[in-house]
Protein backbone atom coordinates (compact mmCIF):
# COMPACT_ATOMS: atom_id res chain seq x y z
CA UNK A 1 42.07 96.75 172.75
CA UNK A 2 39.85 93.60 173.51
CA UNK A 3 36.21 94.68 172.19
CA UNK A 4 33.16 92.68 172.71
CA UNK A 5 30.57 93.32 169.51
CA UNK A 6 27.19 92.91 170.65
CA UNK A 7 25.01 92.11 167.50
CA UNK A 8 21.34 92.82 167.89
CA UNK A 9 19.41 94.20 165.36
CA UNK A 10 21.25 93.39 162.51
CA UNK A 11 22.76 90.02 161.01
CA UNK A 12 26.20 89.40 161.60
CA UNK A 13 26.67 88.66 157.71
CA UNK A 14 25.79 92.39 157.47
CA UNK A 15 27.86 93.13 160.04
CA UNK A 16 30.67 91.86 158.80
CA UNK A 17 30.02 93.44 155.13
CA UNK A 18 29.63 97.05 156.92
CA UNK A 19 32.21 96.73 159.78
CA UNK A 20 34.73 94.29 159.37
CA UNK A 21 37.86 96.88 159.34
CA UNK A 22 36.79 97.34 163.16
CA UNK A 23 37.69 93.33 164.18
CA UNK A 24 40.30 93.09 165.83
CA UNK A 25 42.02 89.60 166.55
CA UNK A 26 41.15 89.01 170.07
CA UNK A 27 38.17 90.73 169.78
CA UNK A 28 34.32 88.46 169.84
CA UNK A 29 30.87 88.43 169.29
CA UNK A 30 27.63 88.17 171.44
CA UNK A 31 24.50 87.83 169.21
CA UNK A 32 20.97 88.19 170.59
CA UNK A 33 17.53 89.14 169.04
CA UNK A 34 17.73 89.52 165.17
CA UNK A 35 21.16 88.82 165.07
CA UNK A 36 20.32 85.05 166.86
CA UNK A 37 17.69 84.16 164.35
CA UNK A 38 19.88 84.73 161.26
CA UNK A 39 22.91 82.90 162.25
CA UNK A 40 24.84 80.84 159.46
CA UNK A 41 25.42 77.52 159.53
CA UNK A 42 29.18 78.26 159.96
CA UNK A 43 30.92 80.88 161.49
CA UNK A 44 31.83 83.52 159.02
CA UNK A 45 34.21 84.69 161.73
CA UNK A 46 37.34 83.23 162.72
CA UNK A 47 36.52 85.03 166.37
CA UNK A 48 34.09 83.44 169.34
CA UNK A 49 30.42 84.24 168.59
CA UNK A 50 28.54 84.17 172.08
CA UNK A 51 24.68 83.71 173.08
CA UNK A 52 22.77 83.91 175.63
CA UNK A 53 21.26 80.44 176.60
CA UNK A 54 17.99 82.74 177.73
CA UNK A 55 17.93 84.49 174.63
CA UNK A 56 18.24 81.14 172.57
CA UNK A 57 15.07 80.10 174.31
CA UNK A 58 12.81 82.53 173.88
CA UNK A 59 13.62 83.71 170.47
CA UNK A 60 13.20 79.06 169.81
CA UNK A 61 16.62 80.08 166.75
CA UNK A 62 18.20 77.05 165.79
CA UNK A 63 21.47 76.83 167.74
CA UNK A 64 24.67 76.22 165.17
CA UNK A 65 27.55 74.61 166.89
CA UNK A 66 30.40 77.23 166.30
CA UNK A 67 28.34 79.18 169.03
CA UNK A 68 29.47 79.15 172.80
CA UNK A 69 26.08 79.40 175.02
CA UNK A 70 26.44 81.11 178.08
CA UNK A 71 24.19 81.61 181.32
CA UNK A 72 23.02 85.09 182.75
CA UNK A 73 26.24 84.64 184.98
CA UNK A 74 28.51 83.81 182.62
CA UNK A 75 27.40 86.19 180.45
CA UNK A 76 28.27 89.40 183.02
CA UNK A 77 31.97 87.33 183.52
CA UNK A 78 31.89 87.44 179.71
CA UNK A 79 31.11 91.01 179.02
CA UNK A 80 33.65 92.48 182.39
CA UNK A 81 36.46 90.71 180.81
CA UNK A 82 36.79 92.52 177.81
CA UNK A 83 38.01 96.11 177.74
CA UNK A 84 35.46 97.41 176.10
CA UNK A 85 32.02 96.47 174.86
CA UNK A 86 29.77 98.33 171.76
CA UNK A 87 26.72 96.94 171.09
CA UNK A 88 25.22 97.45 167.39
């Protein structure tokens, strides 16, 4: 099953160290609030990390260039094509 991780109030390093047996291959990654402003400069993941181009703005986190920015409407496309979501 296609799973959309939404990272909030944790890093996605720690994420990864806690959670990683629950990645699947097709699954990917939206990051906002703590999780946005303690990106790495590369992707630890060999998934699609998301963000929110509002959430990029007002939290001013440096943007690194594995990440795929997406507008409010892309963002609900994003999140209704996957076939299921959990948010962490």
């Amino acid at each position: 099953m296609k799973t959309l991780h939404w990272i909030r109030d944790n890093s996605l390093s720690a994420w990864l160290e806690m959670h990683s047996h629950l990645l699947g291959q097709d699954d990917a990654f939206l990051v906002s609030e703590q999780a946005l402003k303690t990106l790495p400069d590369s992707s630890p993941v060999a998934q699609t990390v998301y963000a929110r181009k509002g959430d990029i703005e007002s939290s001013k986190a440096t943007e690194p260039n594995y990440l795929v920015v997406k507008s409010d409407e892309e963002w609900v496309e994003l999140v209704l094509s996957f076939q299921q979501q959990m948010t962490w």
